[in-house]
N, C-alpha and C. Protein backbone atom coordinates (compact mmCIF):
# COMPACT_ATOMS: atom_id res chain seq x y z
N UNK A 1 -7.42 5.21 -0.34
CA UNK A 1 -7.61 6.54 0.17
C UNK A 1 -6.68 7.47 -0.58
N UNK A 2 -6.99 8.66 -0.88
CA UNK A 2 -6.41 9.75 -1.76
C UNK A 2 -5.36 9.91 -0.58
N UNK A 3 -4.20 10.48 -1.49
CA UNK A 3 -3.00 10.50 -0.98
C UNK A 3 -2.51 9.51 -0.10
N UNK A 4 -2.81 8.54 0.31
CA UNK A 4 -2.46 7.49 0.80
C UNK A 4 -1.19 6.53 0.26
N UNK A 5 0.05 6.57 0.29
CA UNK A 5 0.68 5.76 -0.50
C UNK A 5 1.76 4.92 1.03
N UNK A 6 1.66 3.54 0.15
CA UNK A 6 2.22 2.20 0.86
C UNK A 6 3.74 2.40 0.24
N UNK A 7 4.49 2.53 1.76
CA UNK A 7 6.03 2.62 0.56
C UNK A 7 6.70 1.16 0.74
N UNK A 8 5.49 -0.17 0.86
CA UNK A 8 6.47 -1.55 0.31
C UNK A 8 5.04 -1.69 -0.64
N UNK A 9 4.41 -0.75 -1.36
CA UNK A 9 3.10 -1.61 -2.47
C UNK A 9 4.11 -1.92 -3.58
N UNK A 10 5.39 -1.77 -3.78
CA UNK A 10 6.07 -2.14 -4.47
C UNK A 10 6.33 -4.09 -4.37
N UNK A 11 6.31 -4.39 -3.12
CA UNK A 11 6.68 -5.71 -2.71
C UNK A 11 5.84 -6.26 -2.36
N UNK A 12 4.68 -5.40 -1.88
CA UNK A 12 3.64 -6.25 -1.39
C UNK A 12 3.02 -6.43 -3.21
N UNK A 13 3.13 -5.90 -4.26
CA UNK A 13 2.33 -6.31 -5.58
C UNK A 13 3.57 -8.04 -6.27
N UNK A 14 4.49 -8.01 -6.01
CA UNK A 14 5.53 -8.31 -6.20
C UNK A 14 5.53 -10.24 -5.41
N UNK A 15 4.85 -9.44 -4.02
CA UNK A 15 4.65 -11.08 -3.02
C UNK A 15 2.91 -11.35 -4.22
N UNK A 16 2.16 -10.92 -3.75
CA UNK A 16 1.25 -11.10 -4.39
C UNK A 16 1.24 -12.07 -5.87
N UNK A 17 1.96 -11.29 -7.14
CA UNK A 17 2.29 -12.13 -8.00
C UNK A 17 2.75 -13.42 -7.88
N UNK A 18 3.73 -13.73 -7.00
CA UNK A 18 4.49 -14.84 -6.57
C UNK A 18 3.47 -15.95 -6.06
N UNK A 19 2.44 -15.26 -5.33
CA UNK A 19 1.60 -16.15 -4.42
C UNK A 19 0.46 -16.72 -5.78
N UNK A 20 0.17 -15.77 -6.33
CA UNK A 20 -0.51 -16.62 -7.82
C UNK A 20 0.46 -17.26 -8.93
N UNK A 21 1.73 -17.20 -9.12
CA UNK A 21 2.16 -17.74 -9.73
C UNK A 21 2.23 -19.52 -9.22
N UNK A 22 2.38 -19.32 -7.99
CA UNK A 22 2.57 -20.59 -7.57
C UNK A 22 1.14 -21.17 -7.35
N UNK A 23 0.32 -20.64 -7.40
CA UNK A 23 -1.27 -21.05 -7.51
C UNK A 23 -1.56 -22.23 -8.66
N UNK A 24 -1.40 -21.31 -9.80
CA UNK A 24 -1.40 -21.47 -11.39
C UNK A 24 -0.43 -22.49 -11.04
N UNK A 25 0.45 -22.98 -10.70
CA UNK A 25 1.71 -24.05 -10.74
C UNK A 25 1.06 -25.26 -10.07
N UNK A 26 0.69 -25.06 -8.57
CA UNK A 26 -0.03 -26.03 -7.83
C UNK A 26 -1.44 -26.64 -9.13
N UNK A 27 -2.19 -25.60 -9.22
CA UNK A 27 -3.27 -26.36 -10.44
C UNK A 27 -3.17 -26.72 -11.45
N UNK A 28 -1.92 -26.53 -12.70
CA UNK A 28 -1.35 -27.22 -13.44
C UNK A 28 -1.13 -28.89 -13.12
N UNK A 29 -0.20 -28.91 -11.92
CA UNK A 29 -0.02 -29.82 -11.46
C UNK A 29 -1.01 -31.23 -11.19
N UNK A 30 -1.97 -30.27 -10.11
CA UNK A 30 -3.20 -30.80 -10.37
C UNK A 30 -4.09 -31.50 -11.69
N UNK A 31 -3.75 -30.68 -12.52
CA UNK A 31 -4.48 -30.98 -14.02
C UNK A 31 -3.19 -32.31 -14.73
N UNK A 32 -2.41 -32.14 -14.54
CA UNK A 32 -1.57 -33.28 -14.94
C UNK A 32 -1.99 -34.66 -14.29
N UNK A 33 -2.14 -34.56 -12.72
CA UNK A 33 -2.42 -35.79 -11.86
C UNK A 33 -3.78 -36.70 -12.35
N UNK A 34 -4.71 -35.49 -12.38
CA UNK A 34 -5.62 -36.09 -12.84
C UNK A 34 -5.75 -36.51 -14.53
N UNK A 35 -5.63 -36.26 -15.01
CA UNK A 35 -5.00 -36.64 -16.78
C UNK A 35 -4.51 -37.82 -16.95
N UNK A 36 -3.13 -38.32 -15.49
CA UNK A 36 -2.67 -39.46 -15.47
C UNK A 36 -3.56 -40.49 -14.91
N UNK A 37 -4.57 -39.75 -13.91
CA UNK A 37 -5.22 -41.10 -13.11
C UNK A 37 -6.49 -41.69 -14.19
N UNK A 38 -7.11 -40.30 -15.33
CA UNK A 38 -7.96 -40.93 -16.49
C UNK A 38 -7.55 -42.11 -17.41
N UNK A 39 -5.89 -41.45 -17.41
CA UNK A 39 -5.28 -42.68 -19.05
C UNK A 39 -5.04 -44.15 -17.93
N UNK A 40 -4.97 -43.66 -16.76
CA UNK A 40 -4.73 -45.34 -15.89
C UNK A 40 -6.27 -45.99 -15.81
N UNK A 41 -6.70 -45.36 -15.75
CA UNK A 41 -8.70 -46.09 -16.06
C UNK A 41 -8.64 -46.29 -17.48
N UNK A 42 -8.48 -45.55 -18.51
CA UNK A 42 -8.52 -46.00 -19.54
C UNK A 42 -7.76 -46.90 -19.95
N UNK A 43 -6.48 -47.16 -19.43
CA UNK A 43 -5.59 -48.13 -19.69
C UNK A 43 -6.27 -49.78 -19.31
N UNK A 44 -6.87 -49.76 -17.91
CA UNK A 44 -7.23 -50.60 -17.09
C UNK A 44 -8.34 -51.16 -18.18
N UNK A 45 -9.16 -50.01 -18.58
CA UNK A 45 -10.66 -50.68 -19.16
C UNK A 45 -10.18 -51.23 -21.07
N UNK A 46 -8.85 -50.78 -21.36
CA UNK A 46 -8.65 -51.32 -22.38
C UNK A 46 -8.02 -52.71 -22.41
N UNK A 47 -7.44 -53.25 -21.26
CA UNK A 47 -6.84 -54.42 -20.63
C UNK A 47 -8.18 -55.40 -20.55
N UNK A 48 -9.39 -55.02 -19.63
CA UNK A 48 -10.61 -55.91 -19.70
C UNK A 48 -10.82 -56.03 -20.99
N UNK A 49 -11.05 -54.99 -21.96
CA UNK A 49 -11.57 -55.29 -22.98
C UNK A 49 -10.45 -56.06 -24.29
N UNK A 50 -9.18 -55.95 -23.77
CA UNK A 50 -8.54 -56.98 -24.65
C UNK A 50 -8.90 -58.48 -23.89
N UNK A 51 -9.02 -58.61 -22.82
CA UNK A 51 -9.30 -59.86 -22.00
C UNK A 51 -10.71 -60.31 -22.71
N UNK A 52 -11.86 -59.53 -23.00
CA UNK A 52 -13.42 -59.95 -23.90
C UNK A 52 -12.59 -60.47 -25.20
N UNK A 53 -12.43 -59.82 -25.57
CA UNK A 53 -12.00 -60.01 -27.05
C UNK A 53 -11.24 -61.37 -27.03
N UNK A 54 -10.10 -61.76 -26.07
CA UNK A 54 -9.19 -62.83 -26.74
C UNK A 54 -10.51 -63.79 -25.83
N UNK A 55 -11.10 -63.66 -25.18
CA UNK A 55 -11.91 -64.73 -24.70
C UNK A 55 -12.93 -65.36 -26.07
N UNK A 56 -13.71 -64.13 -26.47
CA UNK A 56 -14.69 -64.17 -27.71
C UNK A 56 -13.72 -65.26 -28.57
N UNK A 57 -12.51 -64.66 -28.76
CA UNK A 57 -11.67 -65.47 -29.96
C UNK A 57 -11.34 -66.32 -29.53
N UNK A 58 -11.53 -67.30 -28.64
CA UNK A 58 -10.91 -68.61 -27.73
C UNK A 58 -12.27 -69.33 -28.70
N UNK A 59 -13.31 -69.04 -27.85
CA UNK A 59 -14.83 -69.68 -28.30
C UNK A 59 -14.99 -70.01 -29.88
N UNK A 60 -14.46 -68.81 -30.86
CA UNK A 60 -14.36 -68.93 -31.66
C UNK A 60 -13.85 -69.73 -32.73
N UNK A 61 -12.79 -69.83 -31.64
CA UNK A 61 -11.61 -70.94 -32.45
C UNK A 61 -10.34 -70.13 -33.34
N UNK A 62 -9.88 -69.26 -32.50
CA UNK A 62 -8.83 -68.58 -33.32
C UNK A 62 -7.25 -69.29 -33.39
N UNK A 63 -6.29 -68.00 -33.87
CA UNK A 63 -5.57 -69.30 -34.46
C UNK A 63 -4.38 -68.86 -33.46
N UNK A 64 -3.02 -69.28 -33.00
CA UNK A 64 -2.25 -69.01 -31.52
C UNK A 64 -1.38 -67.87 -32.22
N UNK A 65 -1.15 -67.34 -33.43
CA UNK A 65 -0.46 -66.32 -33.83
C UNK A 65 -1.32 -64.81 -33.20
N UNK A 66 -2.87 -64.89 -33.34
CA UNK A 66 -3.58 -63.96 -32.90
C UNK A 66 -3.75 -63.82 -31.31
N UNK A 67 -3.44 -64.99 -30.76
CA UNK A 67 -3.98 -64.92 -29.18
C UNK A 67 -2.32 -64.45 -28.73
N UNK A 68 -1.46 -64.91 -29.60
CA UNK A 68 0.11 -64.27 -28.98
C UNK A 68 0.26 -62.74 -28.63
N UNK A 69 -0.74 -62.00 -29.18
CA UNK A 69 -0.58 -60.83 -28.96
C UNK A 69 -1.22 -60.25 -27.89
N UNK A 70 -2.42 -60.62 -27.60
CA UNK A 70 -2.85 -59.93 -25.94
C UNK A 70 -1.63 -60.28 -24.60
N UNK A 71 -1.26 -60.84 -24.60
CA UNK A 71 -0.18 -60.91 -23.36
C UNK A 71 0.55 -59.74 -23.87
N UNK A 72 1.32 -59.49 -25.01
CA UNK A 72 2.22 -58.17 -25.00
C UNK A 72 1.72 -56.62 -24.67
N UNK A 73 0.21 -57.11 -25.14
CA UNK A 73 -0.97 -56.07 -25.18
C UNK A 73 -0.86 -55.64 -23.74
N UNK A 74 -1.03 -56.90 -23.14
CA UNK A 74 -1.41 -55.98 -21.43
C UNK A 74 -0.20 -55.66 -20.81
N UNK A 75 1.01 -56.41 -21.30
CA UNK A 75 2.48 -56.16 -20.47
C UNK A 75 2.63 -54.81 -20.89
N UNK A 76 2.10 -54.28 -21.75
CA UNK A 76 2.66 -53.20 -22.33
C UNK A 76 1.85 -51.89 -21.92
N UNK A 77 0.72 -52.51 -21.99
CA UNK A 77 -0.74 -51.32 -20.73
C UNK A 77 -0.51 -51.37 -19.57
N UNK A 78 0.01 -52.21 -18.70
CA UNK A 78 0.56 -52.25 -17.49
C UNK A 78 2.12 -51.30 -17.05
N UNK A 79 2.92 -51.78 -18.35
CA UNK A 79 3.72 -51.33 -18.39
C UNK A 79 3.72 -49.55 -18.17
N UNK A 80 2.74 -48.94 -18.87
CA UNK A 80 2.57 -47.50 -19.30
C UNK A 80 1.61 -46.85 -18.24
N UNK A 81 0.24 -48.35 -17.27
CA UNK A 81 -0.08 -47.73 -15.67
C UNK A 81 0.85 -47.17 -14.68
N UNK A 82 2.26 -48.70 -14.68
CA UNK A 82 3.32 -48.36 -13.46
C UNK A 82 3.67 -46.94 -14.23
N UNK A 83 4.45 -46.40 -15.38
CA UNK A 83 4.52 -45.18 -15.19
C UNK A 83 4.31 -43.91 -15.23
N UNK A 84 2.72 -44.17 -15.36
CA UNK A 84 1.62 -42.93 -14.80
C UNK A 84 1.72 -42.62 -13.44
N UNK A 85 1.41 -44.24 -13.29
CA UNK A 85 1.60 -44.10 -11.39
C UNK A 85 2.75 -43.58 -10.56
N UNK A 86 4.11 -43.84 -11.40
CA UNK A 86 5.22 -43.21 -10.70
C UNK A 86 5.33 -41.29 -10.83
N UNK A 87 4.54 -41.13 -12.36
CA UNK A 87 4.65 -39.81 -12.57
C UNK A 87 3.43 -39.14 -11.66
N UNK A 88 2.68 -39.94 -11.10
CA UNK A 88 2.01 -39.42 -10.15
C UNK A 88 2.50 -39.13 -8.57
N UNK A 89 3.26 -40.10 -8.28
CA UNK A 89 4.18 -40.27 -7.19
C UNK A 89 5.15 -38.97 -7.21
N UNK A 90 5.41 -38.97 -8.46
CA UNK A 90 6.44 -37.60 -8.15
C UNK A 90 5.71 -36.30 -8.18
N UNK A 91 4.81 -36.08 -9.51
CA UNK A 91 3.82 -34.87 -9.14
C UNK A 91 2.69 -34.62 -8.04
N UNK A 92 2.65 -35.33 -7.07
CA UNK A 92 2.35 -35.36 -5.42
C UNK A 92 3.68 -34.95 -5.11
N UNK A 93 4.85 -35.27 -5.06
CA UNK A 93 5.60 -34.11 -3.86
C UNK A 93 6.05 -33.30 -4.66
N UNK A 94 5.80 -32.98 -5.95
CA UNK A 94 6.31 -31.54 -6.15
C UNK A 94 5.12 -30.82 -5.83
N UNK A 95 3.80 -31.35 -5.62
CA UNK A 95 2.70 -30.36 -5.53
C UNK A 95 3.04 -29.99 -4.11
N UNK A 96 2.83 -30.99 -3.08
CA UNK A 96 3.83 -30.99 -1.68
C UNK A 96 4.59 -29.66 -1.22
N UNK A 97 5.57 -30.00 -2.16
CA UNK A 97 6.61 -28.30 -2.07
C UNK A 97 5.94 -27.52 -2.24
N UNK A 98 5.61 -27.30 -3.36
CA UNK A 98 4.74 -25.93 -4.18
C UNK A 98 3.55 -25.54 -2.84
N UNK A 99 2.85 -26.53 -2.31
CA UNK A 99 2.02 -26.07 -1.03
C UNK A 99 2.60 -25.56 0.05
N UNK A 100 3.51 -25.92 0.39
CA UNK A 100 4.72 -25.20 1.19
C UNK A 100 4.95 -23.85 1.15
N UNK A 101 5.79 -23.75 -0.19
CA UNK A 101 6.28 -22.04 -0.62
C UNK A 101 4.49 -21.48 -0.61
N UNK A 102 3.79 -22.16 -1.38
CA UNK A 102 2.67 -21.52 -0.94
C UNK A 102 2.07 -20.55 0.26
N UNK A 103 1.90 -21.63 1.16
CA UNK A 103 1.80 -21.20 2.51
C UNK A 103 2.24 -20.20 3.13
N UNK A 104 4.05 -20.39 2.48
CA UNK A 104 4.92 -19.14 2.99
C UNK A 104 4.45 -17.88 2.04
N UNK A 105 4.21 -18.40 1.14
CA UNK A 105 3.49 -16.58 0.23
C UNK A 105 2.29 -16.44 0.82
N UNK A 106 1.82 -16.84 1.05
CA UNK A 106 0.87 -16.60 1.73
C UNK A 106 0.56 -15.67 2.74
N UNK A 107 1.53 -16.17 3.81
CA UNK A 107 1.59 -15.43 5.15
C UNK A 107 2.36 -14.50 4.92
N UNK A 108 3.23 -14.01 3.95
CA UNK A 108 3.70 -12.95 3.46
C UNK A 108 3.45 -12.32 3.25
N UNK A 109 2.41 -12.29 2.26
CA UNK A 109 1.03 -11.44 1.85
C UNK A 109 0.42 -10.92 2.87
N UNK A 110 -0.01 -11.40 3.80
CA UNK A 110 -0.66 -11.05 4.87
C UNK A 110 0.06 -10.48 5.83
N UNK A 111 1.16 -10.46 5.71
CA UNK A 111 1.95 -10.07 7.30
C UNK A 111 1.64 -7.90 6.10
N UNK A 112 2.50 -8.15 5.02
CA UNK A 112 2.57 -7.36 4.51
C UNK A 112 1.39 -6.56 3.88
N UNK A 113 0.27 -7.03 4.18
CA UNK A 113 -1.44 -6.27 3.96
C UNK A 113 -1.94 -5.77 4.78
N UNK A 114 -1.11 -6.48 6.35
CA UNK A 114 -1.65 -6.01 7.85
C UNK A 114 -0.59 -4.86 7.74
N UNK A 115 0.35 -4.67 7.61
CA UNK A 115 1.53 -3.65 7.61
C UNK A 115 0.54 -2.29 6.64
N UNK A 116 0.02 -2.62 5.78
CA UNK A 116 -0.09 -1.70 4.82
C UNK A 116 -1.36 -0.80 5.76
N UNK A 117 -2.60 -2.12 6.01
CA UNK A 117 -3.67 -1.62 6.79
C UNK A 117 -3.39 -0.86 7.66
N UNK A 118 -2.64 -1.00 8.46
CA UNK A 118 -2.15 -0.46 9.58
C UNK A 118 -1.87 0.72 9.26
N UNK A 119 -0.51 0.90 8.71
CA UNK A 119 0.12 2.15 8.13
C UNK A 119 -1.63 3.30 7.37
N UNK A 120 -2.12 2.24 6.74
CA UNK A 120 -3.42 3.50 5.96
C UNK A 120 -3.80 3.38 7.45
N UNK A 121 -4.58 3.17 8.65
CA UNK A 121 -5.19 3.72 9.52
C UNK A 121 -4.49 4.79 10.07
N UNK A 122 -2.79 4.50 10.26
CA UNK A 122 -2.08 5.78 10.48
C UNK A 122 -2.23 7.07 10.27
N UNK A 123 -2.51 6.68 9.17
CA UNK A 123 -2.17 8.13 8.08
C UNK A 123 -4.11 8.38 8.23
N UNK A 124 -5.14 7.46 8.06
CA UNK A 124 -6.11 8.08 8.23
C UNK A 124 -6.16 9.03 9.85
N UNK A 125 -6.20 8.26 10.93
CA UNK A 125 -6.10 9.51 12.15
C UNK A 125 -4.87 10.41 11.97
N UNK A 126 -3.49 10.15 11.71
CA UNK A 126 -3.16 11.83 11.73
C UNK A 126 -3.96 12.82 10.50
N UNK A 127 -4.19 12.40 9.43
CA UNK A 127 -5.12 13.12 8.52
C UNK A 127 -6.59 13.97 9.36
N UNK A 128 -7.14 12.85 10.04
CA UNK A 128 -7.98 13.68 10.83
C UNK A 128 -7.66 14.29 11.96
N UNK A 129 -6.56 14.02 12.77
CA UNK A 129 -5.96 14.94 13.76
C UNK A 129 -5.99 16.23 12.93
N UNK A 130 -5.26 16.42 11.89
CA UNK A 130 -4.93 17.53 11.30
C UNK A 130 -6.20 18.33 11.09
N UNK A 131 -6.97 17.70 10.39
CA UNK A 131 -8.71 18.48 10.15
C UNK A 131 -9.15 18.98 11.56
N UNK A 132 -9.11 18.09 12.04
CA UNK A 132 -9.66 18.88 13.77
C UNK A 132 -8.55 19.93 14.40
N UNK A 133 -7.01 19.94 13.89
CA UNK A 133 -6.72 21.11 14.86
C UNK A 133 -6.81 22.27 13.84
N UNK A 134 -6.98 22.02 12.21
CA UNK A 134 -7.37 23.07 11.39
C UNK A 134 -8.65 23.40 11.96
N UNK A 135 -9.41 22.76 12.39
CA UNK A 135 -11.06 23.32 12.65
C UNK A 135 -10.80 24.34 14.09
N UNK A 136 -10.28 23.28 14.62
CA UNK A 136 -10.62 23.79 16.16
C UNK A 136 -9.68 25.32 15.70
N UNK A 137 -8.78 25.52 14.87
CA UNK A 137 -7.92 27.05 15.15
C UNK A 137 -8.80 28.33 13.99
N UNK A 138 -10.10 27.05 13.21
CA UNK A 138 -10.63 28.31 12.81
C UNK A 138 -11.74 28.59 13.52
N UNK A 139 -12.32 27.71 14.46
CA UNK A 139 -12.72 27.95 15.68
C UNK A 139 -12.48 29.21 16.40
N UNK A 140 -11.55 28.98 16.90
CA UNK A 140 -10.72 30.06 17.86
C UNK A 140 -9.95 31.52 17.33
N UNK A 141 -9.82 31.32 15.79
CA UNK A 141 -9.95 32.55 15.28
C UNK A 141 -11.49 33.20 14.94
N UNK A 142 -12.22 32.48 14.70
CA UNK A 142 -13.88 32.99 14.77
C UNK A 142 -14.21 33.69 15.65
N UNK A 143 -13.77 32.83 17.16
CA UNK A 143 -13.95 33.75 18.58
C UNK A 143 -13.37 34.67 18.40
N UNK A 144 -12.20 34.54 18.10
CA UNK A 144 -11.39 36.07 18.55
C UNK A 144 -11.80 36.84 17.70
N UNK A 145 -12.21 36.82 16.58
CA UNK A 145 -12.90 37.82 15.83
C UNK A 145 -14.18 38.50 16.49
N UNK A 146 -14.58 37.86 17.00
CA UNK A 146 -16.08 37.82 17.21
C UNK A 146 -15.83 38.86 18.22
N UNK A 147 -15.17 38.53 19.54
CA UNK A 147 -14.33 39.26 20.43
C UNK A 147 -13.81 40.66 20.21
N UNK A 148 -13.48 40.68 19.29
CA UNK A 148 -13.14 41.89 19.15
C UNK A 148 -13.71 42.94 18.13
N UNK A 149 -14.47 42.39 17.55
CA UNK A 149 -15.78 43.48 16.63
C UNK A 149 -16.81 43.62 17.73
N UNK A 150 -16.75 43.09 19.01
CA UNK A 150 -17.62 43.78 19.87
C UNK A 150 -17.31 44.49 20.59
């Protein structure tokens, strides 16, 4: 509304930012978790498929210098699941927090949008108080004009 000014749109633009910054933070986060839970499937399906392979080469008749290496193979893909999985463990409670402060920007935002709404309905009825006692007094100067040119 013209002439309408919020004297916290300074803080309420200010909570606002904050409440998307931590948005963008929570879905980062998100995008990391899931990234880790792909390379743990991919990890997993490269483990079966070293398991085909040294099997194929069993049948084959390979030689024990080549089969020595799938055991390090999977200790070492296992090794790099547990710490996806832990970096998942921890990026769950930092997302945790981040939903938290969230929440609280949140309702911040809102306490401070109802404040603003409010305040503009203010200012809209005294704005129209004002139009109606400007009307009603050119009203009543009309009469009295009228009144007295007769």
């Amino acid at each position: 509304m013209k002439g309408f000014k919020f004297r916290l749109d300074a803080i309420l633009k200010l909570k606002k930012m904050h409440e998307d910054k931590l948005k963008m933070e929570v879905g980062k986060i998100q995008v990391k978790i899931q990234d880790n839970k792909r390379q743990i499937q991919e990890d997993f399906r490269d483990i079966e498929m070293a398991y085909d392979v040294q099997s194929e080469e069993l049948k084959n008749g390979a030689r024990g210098e080549n089969l020595a290496f799938y055991p390090y193979f999977e200790q070492g893909k296992k090794a790099k699941i547990a710490y996806f999985e832990e970096q998942n463990t921890l990026l769950e409670k930092q997302k945790e927090g981040l939903l938290v402060q969230l929440a609280q920007a949140r309702s911040t935002v809102k306490v401070y949008t109802e404040m603003k709404e409010k305040e503009k309905e203010k200012y809209k009825k005294s704005i129209s108080k004002k139009k109606q006692e400007i009307l009603e007094e050119q009203v009543l100067s009309w009469n009295y004009q009228r009144k007295k040119s007769c």
